[in-house]
Protein backbone atom coordinates (compact mmCIF):
# COMPACT_ATOMS: atom_id res chain seq x y z
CA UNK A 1 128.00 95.84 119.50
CA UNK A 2 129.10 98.90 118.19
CA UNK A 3 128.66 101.28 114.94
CA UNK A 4 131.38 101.01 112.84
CA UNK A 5 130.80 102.97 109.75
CA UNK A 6 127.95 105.14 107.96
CA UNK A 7 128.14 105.01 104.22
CA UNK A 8 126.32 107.11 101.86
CA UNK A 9 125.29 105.60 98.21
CA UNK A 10 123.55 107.50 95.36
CA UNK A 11 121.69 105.74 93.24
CA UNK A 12 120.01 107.19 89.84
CA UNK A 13 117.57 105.25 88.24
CA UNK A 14 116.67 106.25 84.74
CA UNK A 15 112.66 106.31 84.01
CA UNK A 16 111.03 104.11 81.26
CA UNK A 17 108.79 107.74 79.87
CA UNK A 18 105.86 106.39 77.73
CA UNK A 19 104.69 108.84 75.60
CA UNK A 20 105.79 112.51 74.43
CA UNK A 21 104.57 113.84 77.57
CA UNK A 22 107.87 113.90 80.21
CA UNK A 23 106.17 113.65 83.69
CA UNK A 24 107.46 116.73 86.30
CA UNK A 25 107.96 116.69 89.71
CA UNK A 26 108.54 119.93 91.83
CA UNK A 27 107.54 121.78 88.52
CA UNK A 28 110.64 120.47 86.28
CA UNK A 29 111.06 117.86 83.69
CA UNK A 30 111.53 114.36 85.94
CA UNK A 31 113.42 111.31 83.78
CA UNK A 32 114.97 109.55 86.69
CA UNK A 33 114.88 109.59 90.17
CA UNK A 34 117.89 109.86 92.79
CA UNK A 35 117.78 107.83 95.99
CA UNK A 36 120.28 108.66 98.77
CA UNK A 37 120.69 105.12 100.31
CA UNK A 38 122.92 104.75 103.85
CA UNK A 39 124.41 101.73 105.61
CA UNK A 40 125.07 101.34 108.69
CA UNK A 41 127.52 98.67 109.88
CA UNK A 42 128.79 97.41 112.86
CA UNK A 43 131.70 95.22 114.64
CA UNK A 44 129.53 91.87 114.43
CA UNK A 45 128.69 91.87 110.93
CA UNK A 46 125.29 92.59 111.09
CA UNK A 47 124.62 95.98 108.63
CA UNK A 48 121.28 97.95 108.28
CA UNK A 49 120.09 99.94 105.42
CA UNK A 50 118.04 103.07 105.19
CA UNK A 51 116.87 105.73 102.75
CA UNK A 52 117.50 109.76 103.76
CA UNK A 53 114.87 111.74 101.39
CA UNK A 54 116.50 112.42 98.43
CA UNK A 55 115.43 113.85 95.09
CA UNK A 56 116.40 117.56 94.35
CA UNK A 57 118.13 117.78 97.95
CA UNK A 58 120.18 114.79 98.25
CA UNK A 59 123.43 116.51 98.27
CA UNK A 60 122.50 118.34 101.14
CA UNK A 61 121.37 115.24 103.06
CA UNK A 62 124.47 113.68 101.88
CA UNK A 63 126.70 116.41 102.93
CA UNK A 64 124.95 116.30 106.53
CA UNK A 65 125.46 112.61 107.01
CA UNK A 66 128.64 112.70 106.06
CA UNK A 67 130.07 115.36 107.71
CA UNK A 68 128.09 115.60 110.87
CA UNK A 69 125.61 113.26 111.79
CA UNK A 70 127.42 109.98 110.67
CA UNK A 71 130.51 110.59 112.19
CA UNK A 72 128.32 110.91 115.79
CA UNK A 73 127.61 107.91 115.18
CA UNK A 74 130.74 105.79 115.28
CA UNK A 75 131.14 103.68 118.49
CA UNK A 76 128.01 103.72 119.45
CA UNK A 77 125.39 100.87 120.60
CA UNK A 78 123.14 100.68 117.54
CA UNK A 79 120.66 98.65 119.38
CA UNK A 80 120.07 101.82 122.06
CA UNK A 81 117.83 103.47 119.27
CA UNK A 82 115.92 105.66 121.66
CA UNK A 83 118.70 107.26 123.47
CA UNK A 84 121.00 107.75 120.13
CA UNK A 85 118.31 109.19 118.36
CA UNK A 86 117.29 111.30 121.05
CA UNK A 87 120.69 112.99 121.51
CA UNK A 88 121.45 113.17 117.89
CA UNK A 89 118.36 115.53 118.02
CA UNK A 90 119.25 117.47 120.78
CA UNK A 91 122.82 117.91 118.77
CA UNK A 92 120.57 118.84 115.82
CA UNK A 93 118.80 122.01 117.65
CA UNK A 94 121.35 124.52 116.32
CA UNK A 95 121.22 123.43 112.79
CA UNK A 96 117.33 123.69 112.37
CA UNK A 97 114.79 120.93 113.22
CA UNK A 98 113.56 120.35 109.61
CA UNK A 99 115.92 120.17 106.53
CA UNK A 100 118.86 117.58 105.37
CA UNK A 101 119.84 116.93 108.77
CA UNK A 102 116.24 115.63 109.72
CA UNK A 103 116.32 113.66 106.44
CA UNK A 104 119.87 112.14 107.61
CA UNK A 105 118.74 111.60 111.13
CA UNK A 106 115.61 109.94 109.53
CA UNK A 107 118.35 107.70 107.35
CA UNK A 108 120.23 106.30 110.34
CA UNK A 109 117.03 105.82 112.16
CA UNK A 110 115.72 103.23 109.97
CA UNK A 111 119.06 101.17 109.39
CA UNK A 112 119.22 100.71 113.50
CA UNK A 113 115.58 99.29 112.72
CA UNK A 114 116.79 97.28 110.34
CA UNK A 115 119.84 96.28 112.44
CA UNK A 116 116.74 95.44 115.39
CA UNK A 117 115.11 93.23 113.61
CA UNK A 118 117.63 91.15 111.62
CA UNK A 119 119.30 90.95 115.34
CA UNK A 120 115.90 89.44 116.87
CA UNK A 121 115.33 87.43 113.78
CA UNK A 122 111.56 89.35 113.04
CA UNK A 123 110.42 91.41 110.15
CA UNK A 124 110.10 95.14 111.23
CA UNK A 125 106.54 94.90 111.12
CA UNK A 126 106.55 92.01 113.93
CA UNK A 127 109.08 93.75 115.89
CA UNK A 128 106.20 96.78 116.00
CA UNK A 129 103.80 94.61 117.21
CA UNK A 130 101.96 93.98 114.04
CA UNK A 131 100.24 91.44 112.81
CA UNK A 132 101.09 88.82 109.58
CA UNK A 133 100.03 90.56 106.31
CA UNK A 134 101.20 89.56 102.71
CA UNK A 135 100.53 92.38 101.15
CA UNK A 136 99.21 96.17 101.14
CA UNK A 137 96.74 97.25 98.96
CA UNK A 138 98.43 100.37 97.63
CA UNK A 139 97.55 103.80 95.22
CA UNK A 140 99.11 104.51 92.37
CA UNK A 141 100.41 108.19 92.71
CA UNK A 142 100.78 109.95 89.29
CA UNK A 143 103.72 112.57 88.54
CA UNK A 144 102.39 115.78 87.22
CA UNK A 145 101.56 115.21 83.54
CA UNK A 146 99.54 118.76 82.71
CA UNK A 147 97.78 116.95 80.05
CA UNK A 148 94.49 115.20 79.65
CA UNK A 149 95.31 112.73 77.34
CA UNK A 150 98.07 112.26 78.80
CA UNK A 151 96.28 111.61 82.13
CA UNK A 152 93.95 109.41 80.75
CA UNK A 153 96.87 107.06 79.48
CA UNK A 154 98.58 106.96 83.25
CA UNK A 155 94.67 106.40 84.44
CA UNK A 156 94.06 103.35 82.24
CA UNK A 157 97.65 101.96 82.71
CA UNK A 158 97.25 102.26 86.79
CA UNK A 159 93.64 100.62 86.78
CA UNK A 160 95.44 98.00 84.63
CA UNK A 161 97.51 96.82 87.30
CA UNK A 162 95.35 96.34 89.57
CA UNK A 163 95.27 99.91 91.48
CA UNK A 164 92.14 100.84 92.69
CA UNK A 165 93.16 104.38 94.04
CA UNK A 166 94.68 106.87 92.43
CA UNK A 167 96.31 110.32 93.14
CA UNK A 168 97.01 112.76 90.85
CA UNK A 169 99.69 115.85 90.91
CA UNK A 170 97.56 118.03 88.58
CA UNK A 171 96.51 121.86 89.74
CA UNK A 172 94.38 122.57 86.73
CA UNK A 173 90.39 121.28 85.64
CA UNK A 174 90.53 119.69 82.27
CA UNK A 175 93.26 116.39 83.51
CA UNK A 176 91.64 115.97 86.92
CA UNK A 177 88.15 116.00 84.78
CA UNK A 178 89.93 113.29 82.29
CA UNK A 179 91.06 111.28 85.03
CA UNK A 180 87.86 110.96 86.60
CA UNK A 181 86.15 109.69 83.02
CA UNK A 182 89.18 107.07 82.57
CA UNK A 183 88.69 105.64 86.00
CA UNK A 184 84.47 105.99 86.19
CA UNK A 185 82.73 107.02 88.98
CA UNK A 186 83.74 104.34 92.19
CA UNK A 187 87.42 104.69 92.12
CA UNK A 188 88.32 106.88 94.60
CA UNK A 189 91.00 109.66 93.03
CA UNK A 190 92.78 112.09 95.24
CA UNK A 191 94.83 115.33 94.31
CA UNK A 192 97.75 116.43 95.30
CA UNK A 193 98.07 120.27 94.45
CA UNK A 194 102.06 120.85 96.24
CA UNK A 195 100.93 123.65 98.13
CA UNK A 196 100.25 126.44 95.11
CA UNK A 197 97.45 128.50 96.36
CA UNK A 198 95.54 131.26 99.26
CA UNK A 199 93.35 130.34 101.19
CA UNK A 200 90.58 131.57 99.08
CA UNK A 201 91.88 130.45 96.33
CA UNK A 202 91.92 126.26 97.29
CA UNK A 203 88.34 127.18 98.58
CA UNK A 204 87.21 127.80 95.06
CA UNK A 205 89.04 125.23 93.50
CA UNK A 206 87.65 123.00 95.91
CA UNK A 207 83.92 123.80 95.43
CA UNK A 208 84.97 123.51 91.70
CA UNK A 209 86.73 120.22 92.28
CA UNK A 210 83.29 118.32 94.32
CA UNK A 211 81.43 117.25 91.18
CA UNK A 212 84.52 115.18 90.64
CA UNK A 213 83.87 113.27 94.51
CA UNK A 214 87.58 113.49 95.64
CA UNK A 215 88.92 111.06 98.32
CA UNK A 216 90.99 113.85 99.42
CA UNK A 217 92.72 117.49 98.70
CA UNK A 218 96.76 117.13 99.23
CA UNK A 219 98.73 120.57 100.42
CA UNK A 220 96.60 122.79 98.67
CA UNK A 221 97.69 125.96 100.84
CA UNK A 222 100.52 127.79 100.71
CA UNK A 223 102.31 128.42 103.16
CA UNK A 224 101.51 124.67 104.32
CA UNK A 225 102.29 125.66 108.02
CA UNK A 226 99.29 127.89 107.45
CA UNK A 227 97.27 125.38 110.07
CA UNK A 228 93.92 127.24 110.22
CA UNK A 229 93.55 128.14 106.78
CA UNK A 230 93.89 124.85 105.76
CA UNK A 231 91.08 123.93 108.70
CA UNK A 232 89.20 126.55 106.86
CA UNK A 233 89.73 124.56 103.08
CA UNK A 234 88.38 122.11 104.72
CA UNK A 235 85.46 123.19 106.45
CA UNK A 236 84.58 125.84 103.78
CA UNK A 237 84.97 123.75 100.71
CA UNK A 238 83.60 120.32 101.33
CA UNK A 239 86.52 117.86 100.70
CA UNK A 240 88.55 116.14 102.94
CA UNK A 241 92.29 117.76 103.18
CA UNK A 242 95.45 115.96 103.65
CA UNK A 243 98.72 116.72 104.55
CA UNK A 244 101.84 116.57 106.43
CA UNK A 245 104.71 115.29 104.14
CA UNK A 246 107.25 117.87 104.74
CA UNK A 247 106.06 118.63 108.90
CA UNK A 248 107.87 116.74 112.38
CA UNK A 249 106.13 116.08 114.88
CA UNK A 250 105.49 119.15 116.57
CA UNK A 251 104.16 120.53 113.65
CA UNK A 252 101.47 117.28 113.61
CA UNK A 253 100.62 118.63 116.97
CA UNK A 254 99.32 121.91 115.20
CA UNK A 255 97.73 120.73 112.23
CA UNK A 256 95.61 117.86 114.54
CA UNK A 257 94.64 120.94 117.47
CA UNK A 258 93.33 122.97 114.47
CA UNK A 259 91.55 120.30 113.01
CA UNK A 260 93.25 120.93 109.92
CA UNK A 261 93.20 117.52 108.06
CA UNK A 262 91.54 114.39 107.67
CA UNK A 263 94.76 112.27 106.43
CA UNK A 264 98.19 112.44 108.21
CA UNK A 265 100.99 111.95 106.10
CA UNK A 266 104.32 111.28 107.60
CA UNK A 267 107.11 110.78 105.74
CA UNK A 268 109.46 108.09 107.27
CA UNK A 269 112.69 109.56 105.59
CA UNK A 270 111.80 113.33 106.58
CA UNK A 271 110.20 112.96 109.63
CA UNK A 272 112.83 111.41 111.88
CA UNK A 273 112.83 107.80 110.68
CA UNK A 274 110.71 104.66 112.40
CA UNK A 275 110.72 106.14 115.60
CA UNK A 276 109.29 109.67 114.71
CA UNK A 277 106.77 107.68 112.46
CA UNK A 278 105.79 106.03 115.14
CA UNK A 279 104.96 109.03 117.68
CA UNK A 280 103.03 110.53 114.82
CA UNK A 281 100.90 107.49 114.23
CA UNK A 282 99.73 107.06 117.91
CA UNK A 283 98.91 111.35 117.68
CA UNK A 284 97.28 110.92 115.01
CA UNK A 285 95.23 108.15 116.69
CA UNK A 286 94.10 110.05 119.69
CA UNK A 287 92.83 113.02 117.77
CA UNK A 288 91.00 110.44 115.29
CA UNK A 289 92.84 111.36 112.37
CA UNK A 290 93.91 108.97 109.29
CA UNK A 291 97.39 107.61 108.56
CA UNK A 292 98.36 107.51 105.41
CA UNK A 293 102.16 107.74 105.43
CA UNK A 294 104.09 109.77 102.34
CA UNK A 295 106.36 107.67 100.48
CA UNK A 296 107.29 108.98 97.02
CA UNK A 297 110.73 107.00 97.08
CA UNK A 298 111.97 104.06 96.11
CA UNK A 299 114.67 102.44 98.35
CA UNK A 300 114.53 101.52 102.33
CA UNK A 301 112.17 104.13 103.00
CA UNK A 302 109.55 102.42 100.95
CA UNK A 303 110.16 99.17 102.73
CA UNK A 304 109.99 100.89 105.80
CA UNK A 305 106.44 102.47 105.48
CA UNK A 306 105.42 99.30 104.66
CA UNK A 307 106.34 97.95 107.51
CA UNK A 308 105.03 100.46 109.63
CA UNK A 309 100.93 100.53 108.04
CA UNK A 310 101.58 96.64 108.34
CA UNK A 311 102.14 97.29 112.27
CA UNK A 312 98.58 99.50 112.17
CA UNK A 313 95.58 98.05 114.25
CA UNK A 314 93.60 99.11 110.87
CA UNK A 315 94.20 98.93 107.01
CA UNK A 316 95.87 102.04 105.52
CA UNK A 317 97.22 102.52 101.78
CA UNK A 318 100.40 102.27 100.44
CA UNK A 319 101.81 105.29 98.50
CA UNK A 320 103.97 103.80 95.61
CA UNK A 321 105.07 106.56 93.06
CA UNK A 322 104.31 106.26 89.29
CA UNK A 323 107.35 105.28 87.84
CA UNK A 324 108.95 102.41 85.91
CA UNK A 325 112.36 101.63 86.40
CA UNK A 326 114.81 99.23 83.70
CA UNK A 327 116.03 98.13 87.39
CA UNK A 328 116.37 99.32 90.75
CA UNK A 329 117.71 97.82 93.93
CA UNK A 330 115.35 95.97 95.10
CA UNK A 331 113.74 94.08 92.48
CA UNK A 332 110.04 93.04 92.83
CA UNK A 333 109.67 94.16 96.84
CA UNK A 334 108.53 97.76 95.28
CA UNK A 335 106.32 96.64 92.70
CA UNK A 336 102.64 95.76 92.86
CA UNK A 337 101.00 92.57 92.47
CA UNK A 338 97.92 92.20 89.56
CA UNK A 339 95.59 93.52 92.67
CA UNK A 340 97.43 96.53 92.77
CA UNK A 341 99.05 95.57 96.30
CA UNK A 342 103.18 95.49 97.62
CA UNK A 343 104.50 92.72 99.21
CA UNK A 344 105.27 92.59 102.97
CA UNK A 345 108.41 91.71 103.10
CA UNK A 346 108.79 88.62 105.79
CA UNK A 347 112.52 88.33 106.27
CA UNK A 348 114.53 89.68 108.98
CA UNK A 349 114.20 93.46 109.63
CA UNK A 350 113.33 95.54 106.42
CA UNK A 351 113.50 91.97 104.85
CA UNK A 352 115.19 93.08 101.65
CA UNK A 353 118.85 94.75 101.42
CA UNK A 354 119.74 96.79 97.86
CA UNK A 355 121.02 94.65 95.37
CA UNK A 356 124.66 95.11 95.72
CA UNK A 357 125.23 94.81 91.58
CA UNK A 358 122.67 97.11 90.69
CA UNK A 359 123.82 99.53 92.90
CA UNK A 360 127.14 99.12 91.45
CA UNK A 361 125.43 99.82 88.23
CA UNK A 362 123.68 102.86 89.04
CA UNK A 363 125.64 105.02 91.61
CA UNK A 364 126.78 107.93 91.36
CA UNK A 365 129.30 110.57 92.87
């Protein structure tokens, strides 16, 4: 079997906003979100699908696959994922070992996954070594709103459907204070800060923040490769820290040797796909350190996360990002159930491919 072709689709999916307050993301207005899909198809029919992180840098990523990391790919065995992905890294050295070209690698990582397991007839999961699960119980993560009210209504909407975690994207007092009074004082709420301030500075926000009993304090230190000052957040001011969205895996190494965080969070379509994702996990499990895996997408990178907390020994969360869609490629597998939770999916590999028709109705490019 051999690698026949690397495609690269762009998908935009227009937001259903509620409200006159537009969610941001990154700091700008957000109204739809871009997913940078890629399939991977081969002489015997079979085709896998992944998801290279897109959002404000997909044209980067896109460029990258396109133009150098796809075209490696053609004639090779995509069932040899550990030696293709291995020397597609080694090819990667010159050009940086974070960036688009990790987020492509990450891309074609996750089709040849998806290629595995529709080949052995298993859902992903299985083909880890995990064990049957339905579902996930998942968090609802909330785009930056600024606003209490505002908060409140995302609060009450999430705890309507079933969520019983909740993270929020807000840097300021008065809508993390009105999203703890809308959810009450035993659902856990985390914050995700992006990274905005010193040292000293996320120490006093977090003594400020502990009436308010965070699960966890995302990235609140900038520079986030700042390893010990973020061990010192965390020591100094009393809530758990989390991190790890935007690092590889030698970067993991750093933030687990300075005890830096409680929570791991790997993204599958930065970090180097399945089999990066992987590595990270089983670090993260010898220093006794938490997965909970990024996954503020939408497409096959979604699906694969899922796949790969279903393959945990233990119960982790879900991250599914707080926004409503008219339609999106894959139907129902992204959305949760009345208990909050997303479905496992139980076919063959990812066990979903993008709806062909709704891609043809959103791409673009």
């Amino acid at each position: 079997m051999k690698i026949t072709k690397v495609e690269t689709i762009v998908v935009n999916m227009p937001m259903v906003i509620e409200g006159a307050v537009v969610p941001k993301q990154g700091g700008r207005p957000r109204t739809s979100m871009d997913t940078l899909l890629v399939r991977v198809d081969t002489d015997e029919g079979v085709s896998g699908w992944g998801e290279a992180f897109g959002h404000r840098i997909f044209p980067a990523t896109k460029a990258a696959l396109d133009t150098l990391i796809g075209p490696l790919c053609i004639g090779r065995d995509p069932t040899a994922i550990g030696p293709l992905v291995d020397e597609l890294q080694r090819g990667l050295a010159g050009v940086g070992r974070n960036g688009p070209a990790m987020y492509a690698l990450s891309a074609i990582d996750i089709a040849l996954w998806d290629i595995a397991g529709k080949l052995a007839g298993l859902p992903l999961y299985r083909l880890l070594g995990g064990s049957p699960r339905k579902a996930l119980p998942a968090y609802a993560s909330l785009l930056r709103y600024g606003e209490p009210g505002a908060v409140t209504h995302h609060v009450g909407k999430a705890l309507k459907r079933g969520y019983r975690h909740i993270k929020l994207h807000e840097i300021t007092m008065p809508p993390i204070k009105a999203a703890r009074d809308a959810a009450g004082p035993d659902i856990p709420i985390m914050v995700d800060c992006n990274c905005p301030w010193t040292v000293a500075e996320a120490i006093d926000m977090a003594h400020r923040l502990k009436p308010f009993n965070l699960k966890w304090l995302e990235e609140p230190v900038w520079p986030p490769e700042d390893h010990a000052g973020l061990a010192r957040v965390q020591e100094q001011g009393g809530i758990p820290t989390a991190a790890g969205e935007n690092a590889m895996l030698p970067e993991f190494k750093g933030l687990f040797g300075a005890g830096a965080v409680s929570y791991a969070q790997p993204s599958v379509t930065k970090v180097g796909g399945i089999t990066q994702m992987r590595k990270v996990m089983a670090l993260a499990d010898a220093h006794g350190v938490a997965v909970v895996p990024h996954s503020a997408y939408f497409g096959p990178g979604l699906i694969a996360s899922i796949h790969c907390i279903a393959a945990m020994p233990g119960e982790s969360l879900v991250e599914r990002y707080d926004a409503d869609f008219a339609v999106n490629p894959l139907h129902d597998a992204i959305m949760p159930d009345r208990n909050g939770c997303l479905p496992v999916p139980q076919g063959p590999g990812l066990g979903i491919d993008p709806d062909p028709a709704v891609i043809a109705k959103l791409r673009v490019g």
